[in-house]
PDB file of N, CA and C in Angstrom:
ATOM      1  N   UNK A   1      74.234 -19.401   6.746  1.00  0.00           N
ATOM      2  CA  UNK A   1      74.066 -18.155   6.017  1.00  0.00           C
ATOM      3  C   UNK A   1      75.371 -17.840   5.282  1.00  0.00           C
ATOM      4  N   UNK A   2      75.285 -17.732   4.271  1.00  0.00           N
ATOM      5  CA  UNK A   2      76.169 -17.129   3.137  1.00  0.00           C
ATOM      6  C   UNK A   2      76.427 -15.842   3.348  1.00  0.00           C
ATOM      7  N   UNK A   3      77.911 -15.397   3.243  1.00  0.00           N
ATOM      8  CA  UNK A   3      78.593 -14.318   3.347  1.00  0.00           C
ATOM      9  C   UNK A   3      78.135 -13.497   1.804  1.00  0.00           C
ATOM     10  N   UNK A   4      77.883 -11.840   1.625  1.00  0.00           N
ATOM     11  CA  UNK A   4      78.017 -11.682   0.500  1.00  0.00           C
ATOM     12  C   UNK A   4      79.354 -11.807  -0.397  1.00  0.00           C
ATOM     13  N   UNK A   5      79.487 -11.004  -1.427  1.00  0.00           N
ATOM     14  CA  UNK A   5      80.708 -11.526  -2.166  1.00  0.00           C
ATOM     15  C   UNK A   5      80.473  -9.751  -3.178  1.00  0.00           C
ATOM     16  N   UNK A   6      81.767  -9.292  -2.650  1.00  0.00           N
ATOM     17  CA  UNK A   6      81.556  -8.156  -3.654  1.00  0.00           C
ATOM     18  C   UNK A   6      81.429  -8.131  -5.168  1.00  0.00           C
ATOM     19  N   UNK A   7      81.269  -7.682  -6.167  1.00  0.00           N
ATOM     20  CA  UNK A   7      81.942  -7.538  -7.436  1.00  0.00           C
ATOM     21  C   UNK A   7      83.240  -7.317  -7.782  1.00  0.00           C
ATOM     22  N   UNK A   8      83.739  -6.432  -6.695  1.00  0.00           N
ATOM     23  CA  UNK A   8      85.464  -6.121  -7.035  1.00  0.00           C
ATOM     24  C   UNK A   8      86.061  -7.336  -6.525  1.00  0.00           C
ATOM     25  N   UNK A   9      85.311  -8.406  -5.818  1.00  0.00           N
ATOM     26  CA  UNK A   9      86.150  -9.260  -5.388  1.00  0.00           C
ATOM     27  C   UNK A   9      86.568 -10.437  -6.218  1.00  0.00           C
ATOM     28  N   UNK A  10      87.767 -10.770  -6.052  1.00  0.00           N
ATOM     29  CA  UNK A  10      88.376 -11.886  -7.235  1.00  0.00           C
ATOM     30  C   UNK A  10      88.425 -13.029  -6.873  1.00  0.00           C
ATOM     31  N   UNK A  11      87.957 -14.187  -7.528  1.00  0.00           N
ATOM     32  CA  UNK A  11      87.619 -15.676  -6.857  1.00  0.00           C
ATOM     33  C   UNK A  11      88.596 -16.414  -7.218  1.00  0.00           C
ATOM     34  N   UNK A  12      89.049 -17.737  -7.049  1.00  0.00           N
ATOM     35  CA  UNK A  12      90.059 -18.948  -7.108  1.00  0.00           C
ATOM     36  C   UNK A  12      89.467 -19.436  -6.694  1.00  0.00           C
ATOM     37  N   UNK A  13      89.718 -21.033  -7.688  1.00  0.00           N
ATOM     38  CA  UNK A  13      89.624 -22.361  -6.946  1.00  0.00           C
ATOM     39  C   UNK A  13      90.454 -22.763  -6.040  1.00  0.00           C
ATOM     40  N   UNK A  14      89.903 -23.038  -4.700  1.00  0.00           N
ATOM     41  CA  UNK A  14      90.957 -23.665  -3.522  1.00  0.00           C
ATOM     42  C   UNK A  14      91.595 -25.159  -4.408  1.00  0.00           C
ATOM     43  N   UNK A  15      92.780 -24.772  -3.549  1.00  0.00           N
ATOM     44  CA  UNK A  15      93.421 -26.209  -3.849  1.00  0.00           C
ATOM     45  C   UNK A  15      92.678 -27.338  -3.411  1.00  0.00           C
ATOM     46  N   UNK A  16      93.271 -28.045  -3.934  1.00  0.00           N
ATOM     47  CA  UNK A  16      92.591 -29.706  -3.737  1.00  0.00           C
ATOM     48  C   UNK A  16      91.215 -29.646  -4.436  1.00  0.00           C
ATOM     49  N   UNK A  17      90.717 -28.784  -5.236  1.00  0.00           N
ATOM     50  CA  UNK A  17      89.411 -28.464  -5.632  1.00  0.00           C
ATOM     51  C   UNK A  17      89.723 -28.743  -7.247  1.00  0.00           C
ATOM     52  N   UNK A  18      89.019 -29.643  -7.529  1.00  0.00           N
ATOM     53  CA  UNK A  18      88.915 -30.298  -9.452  1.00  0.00           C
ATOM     54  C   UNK A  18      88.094 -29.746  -9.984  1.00  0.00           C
ATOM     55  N   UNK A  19      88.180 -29.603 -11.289  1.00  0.00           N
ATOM     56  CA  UNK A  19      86.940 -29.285 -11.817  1.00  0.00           C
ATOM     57  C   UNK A  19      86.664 -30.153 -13.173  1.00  0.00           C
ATOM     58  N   UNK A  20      85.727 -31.029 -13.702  1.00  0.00           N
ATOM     59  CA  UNK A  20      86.256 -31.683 -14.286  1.00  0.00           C
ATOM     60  C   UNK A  20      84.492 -32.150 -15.185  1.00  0.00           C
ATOM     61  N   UNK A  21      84.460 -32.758 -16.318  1.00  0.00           N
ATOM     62  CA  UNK A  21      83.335 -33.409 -16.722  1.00  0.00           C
ATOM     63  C   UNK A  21      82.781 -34.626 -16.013  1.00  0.00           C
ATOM     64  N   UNK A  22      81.699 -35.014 -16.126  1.00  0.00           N
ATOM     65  CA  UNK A  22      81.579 -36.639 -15.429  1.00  0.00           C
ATOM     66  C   UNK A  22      81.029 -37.000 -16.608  1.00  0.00           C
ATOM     67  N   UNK A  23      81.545 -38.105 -17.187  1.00  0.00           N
ATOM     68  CA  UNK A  23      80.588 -38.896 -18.236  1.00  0.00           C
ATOM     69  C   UNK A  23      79.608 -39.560 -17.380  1.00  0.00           C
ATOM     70  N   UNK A  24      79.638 -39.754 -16.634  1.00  0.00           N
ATOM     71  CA  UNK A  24      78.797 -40.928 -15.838  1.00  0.00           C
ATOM     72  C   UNK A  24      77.273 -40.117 -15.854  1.00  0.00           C
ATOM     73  N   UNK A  25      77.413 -38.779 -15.146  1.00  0.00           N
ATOM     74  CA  UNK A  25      76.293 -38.034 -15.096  1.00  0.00           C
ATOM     75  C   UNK A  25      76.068 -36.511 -16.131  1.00  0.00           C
ATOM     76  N   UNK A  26      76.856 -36.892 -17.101  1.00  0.00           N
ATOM     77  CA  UNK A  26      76.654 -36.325 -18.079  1.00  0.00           C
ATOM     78  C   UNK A  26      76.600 -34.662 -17.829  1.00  0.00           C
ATOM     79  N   UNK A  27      77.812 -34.447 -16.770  1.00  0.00           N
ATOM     80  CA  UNK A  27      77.539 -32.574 -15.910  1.00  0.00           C
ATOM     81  C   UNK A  27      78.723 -32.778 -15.637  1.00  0.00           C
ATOM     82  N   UNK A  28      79.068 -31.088 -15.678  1.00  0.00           N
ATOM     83  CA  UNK A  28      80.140 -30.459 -15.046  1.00  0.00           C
ATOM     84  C   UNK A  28      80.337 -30.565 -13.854  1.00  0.00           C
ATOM     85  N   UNK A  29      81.367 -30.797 -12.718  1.00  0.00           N
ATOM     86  CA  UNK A  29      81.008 -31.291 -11.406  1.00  0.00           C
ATOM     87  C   UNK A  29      82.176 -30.913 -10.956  1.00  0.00           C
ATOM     88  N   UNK A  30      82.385 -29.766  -9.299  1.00  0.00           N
ATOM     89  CA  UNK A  30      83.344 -30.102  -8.668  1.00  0.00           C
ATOM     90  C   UNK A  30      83.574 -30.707  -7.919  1.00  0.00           C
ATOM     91  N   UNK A  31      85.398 -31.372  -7.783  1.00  0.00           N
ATOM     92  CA  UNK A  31      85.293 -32.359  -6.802  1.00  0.00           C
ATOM     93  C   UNK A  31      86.105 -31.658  -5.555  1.00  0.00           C
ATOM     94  N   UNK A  32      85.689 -32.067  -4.512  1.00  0.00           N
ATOM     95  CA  UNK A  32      86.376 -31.299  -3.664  1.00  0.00           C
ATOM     96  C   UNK A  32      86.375 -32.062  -2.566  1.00  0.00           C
ATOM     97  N   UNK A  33      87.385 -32.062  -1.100  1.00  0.00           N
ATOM     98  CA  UNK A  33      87.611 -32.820  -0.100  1.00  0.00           C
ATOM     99  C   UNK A  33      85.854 -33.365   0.271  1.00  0.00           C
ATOM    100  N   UNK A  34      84.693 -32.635   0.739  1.00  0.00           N
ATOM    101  CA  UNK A  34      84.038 -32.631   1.365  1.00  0.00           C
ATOM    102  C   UNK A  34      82.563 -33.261   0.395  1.00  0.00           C
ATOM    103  N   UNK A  35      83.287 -33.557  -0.552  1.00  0.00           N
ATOM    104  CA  UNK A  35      82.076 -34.442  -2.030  1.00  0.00           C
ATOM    105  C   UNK A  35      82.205 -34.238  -3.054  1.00  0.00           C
ATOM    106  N   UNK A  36      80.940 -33.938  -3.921  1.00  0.00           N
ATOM    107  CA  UNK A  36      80.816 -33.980  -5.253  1.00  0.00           C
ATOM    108  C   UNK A  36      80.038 -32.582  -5.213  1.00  0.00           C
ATOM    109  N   UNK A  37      80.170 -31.777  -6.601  1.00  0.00           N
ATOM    110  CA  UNK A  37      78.755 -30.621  -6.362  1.00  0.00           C
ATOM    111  C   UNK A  37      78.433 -30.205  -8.257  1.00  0.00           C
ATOM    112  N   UNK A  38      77.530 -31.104  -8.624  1.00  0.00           N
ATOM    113  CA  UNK A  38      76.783 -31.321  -9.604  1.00  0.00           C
ATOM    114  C   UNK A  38      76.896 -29.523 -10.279  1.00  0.00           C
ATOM    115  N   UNK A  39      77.199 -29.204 -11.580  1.00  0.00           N
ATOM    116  CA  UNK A  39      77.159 -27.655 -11.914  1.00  0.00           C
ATOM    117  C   UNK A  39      76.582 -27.456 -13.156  1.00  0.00           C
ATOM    118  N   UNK A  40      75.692 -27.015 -13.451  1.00  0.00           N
ATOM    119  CA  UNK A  40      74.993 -26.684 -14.547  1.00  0.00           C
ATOM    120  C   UNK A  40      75.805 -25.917 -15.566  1.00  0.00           C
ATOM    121  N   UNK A  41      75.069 -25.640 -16.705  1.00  0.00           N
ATOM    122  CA  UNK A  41      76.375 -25.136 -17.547  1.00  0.00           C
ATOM    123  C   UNK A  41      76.657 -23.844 -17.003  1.00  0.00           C
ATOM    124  N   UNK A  42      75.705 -23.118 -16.898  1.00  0.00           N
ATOM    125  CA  UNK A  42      76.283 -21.604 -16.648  1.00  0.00           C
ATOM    126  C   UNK A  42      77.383 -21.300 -15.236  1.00  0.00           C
ATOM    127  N   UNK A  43      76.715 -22.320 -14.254  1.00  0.00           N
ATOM    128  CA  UNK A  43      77.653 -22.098 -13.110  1.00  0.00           C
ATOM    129  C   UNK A  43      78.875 -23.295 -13.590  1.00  0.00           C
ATOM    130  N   UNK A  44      79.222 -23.990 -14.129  1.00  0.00           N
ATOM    131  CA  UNK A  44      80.676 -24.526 -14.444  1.00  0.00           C
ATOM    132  C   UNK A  44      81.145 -23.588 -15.120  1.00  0.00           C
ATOM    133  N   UNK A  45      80.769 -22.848 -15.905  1.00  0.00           N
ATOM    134  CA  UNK A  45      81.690 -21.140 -16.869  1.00  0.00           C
ATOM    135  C   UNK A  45      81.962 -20.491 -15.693  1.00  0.00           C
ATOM    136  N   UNK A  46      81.333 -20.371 -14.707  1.00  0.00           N
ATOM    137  CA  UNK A  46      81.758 -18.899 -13.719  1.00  0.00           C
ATOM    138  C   UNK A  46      82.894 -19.904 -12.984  1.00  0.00           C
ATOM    139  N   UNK A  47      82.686 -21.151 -12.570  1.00  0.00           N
ATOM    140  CA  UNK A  47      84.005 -21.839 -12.011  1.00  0.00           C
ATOM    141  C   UNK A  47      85.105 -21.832 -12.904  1.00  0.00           C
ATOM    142  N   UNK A  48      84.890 -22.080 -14.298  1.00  0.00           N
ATOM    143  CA  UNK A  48      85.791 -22.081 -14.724  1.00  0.00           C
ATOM    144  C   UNK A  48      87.043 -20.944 -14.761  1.00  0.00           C
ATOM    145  N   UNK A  49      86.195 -19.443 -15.017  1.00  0.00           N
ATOM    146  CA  UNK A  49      86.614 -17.790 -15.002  1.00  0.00           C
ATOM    147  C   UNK A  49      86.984 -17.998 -13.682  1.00  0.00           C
ATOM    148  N   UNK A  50      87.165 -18.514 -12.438  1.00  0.00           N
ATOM    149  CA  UNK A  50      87.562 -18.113 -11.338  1.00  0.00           C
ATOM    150  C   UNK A  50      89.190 -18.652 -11.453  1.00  0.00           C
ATOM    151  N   UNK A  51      89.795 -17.826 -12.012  1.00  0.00           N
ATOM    152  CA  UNK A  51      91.332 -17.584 -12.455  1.00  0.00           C
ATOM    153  C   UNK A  51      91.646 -17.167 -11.011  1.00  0.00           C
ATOM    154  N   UNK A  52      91.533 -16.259 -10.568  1.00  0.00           N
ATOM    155  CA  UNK A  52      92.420 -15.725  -9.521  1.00  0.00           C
ATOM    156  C   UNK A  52      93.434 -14.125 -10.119  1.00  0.00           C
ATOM    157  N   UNK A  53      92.512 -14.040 -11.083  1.00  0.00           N
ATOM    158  CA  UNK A  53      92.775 -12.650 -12.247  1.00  0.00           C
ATOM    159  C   UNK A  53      91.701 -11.958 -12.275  1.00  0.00           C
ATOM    160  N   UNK A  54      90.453 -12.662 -12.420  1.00  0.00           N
ATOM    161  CA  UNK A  54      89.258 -11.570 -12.978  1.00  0.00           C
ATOM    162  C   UNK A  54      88.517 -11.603 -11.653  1.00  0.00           C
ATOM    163  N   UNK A  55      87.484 -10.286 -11.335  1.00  0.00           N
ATOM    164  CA  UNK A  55      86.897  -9.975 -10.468  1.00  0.00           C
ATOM    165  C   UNK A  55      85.564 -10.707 -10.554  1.00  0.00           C
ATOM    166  N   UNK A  56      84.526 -10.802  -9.552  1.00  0.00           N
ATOM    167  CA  UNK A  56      83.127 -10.818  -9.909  1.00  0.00           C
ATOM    168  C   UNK A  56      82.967 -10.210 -11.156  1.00  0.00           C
ATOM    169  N   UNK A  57      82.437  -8.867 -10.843  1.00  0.00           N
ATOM    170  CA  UNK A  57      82.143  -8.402 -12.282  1.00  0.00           C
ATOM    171  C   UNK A  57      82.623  -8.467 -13.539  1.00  0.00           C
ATOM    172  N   UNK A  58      83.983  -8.650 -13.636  1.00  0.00           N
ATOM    173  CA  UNK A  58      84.559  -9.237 -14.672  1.00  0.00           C
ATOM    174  C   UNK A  58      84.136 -10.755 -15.440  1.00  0.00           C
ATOM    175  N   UNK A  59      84.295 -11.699 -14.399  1.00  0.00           N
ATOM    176  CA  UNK A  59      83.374 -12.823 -15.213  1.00  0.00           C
ATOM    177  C   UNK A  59      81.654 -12.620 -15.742  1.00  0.00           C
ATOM    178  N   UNK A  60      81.287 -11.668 -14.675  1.00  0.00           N
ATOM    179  CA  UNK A  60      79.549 -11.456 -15.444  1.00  0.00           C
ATOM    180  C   UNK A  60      79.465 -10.506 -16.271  1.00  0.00           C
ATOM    181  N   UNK A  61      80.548 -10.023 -16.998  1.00  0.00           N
ATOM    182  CA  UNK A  61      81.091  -9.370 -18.415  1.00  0.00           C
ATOM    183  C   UNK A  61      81.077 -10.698 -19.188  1.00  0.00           C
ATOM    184  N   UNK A  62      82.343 -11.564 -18.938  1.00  0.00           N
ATOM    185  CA  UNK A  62      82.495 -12.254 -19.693  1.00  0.00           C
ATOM    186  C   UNK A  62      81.558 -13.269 -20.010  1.00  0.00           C
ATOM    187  N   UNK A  63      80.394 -13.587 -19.239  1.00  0.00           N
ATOM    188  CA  UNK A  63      79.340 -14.241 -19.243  1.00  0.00           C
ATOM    189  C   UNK A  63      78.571 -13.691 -19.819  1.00  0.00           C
ATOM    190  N   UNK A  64      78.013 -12.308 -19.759  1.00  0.00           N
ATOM    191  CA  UNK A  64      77.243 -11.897 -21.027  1.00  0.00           C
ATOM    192  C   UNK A  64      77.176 -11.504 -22.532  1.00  0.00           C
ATOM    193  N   UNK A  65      78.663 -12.114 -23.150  1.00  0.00           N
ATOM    194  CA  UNK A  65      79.004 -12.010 -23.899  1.00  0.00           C
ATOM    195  C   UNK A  65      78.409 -13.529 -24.599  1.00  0.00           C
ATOM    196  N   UNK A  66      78.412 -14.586 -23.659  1.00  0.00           N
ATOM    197  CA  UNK A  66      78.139 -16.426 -23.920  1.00  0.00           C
ATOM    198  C   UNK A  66      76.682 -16.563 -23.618  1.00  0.00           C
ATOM    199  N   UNK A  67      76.482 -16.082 -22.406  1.00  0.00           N
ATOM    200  CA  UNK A  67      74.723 -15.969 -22.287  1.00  0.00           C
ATOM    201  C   UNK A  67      73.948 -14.388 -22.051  1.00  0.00           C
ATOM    202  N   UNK A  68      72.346 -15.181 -22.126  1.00  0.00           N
ATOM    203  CA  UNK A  68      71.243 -13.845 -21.846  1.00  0.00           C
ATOM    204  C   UNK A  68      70.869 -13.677 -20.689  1.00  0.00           C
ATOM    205  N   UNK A  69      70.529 -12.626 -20.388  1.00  0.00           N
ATOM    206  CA  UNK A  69      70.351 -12.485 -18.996  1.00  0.00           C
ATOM    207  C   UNK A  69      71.206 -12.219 -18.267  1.00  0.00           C
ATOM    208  N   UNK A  70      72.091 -12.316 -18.394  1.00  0.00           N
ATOM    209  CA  UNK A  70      73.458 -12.380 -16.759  1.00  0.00           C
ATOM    210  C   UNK A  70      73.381 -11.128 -16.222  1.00  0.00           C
ATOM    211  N   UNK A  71      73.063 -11.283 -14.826  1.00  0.00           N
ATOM    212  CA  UNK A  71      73.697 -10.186 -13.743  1.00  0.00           C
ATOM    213  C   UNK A  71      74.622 -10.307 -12.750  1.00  0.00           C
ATOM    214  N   UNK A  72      74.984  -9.318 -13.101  1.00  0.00           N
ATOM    215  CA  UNK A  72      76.216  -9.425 -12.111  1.00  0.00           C
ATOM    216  C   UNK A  72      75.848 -10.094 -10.381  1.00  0.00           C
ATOM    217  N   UNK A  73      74.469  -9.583 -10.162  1.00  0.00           N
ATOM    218  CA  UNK A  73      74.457  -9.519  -8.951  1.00  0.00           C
ATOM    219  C   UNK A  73      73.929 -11.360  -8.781  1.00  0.00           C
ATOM    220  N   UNK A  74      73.331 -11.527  -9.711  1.00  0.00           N
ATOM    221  CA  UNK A  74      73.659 -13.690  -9.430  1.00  0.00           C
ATOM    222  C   UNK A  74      74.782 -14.354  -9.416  1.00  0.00           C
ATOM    223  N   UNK A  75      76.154 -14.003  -9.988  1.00  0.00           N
ATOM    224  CA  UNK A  75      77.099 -13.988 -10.149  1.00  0.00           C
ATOM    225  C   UNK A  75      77.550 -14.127  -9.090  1.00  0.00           C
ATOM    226  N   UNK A  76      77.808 -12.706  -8.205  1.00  0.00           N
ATOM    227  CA  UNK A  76      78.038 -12.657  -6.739  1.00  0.00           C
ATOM    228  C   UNK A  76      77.272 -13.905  -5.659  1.00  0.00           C
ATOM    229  N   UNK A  77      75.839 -13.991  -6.124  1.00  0.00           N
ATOM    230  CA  UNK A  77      75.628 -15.005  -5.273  1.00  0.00           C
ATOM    231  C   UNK A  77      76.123 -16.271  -5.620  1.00  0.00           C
ATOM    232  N   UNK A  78      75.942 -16.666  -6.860  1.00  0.00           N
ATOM    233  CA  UNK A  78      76.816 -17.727  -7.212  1.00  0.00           C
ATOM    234  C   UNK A  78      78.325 -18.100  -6.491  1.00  0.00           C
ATOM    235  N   UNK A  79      78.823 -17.100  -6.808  1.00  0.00           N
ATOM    236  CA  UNK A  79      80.093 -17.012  -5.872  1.00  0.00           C
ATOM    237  C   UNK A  79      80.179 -17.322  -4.607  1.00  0.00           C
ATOM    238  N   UNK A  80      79.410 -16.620  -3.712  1.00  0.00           N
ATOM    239  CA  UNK A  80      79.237 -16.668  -2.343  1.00  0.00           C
ATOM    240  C   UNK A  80      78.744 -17.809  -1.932  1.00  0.00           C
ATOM    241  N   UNK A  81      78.002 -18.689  -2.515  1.00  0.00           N
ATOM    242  CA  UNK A  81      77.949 -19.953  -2.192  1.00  0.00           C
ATOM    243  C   UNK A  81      78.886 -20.807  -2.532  1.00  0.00           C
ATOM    244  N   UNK A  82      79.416 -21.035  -3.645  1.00  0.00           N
ATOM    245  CA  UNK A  82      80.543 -21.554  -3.867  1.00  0.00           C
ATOM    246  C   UNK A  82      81.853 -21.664  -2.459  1.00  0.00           C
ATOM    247  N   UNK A  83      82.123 -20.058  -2.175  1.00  0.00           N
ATOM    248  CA  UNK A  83      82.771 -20.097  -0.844  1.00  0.00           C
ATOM    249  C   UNK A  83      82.517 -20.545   0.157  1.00  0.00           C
ATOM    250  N   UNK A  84      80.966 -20.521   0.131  1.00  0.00           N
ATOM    251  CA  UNK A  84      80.290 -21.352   1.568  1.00  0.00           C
ATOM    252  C   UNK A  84      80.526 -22.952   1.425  1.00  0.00           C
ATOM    253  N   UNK A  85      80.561 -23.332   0.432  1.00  0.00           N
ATOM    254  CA  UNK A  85      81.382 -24.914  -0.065  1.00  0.00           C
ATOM    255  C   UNK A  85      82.052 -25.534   0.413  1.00  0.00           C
ATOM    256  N   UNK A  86      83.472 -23.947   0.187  1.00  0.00           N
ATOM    257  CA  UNK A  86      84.480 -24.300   0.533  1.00  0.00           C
ATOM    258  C   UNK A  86      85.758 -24.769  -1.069  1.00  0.00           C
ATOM    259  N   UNK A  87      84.844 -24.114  -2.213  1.00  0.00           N
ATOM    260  CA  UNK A  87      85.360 -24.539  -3.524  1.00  0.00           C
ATOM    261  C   UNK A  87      86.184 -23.368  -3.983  1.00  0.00           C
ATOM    262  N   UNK A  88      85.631 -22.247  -3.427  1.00  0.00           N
ATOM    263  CA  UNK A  88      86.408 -20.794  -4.087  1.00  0.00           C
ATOM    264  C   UNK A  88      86.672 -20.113  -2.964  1.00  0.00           C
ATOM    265  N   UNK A  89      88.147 -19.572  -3.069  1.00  0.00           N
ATOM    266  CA  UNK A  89      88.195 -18.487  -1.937  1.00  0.00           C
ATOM    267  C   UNK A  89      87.850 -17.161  -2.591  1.00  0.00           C
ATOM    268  N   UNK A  90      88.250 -15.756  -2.099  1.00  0.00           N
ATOM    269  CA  UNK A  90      88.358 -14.593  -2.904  1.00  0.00           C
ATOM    270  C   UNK A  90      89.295 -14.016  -2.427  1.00  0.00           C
ATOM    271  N   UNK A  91      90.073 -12.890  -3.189  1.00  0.00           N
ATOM    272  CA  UNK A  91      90.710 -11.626  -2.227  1.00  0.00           C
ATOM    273  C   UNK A  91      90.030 -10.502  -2.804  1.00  0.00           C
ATOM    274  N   UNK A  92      89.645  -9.540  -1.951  1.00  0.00           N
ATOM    275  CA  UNK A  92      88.962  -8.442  -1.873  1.00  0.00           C
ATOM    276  C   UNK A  92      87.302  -8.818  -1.476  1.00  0.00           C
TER     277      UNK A  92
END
């Protein structure tokens, strides 16, 4: 079970955590101690925004500016799995 993930809360990529293209499989993909994790376009943008500056809600600002639809509150789950990974930490 996945922890929630506030909006005020601000994400980072853990160290040792890549983020990178694969030509091979033609996707955004992080690499991280524990594998590979295949990312579609919209969730490689929210990895990417995880600066360790902008909040949840701040990237699903900046995401609805690039796509339709965005809520904040997929965002958060997006996030919260990500942490369950082990790819993003947060503070707050």
């Amino acid at each position: 079970m996945t922890a929630a993930v506030a909006l005020d809360a601000v994400p980072r990529i853990r160290r040792g955590v890549k983020c990178t293209y694969d030509q091979t499989r033609s996707a955004h993909v992080v690499l991280f101690p524990e594998g590979v994790l295949v990312l579609n376009e919209t969730a490689a943008s929210v990895v990417a925004l995880c600066d360790g500056v902008r909040s949840v809600g701040d990237i699903a600002l900046a995401l609805a500016d690039e796509y339709t639809g965005v809520e904040p509150a997929d965002v958060a789950a997006l996030v919260a799995r990500l942490v369950g990974r082990r790819v993003v930490d947060v503070d707050g």
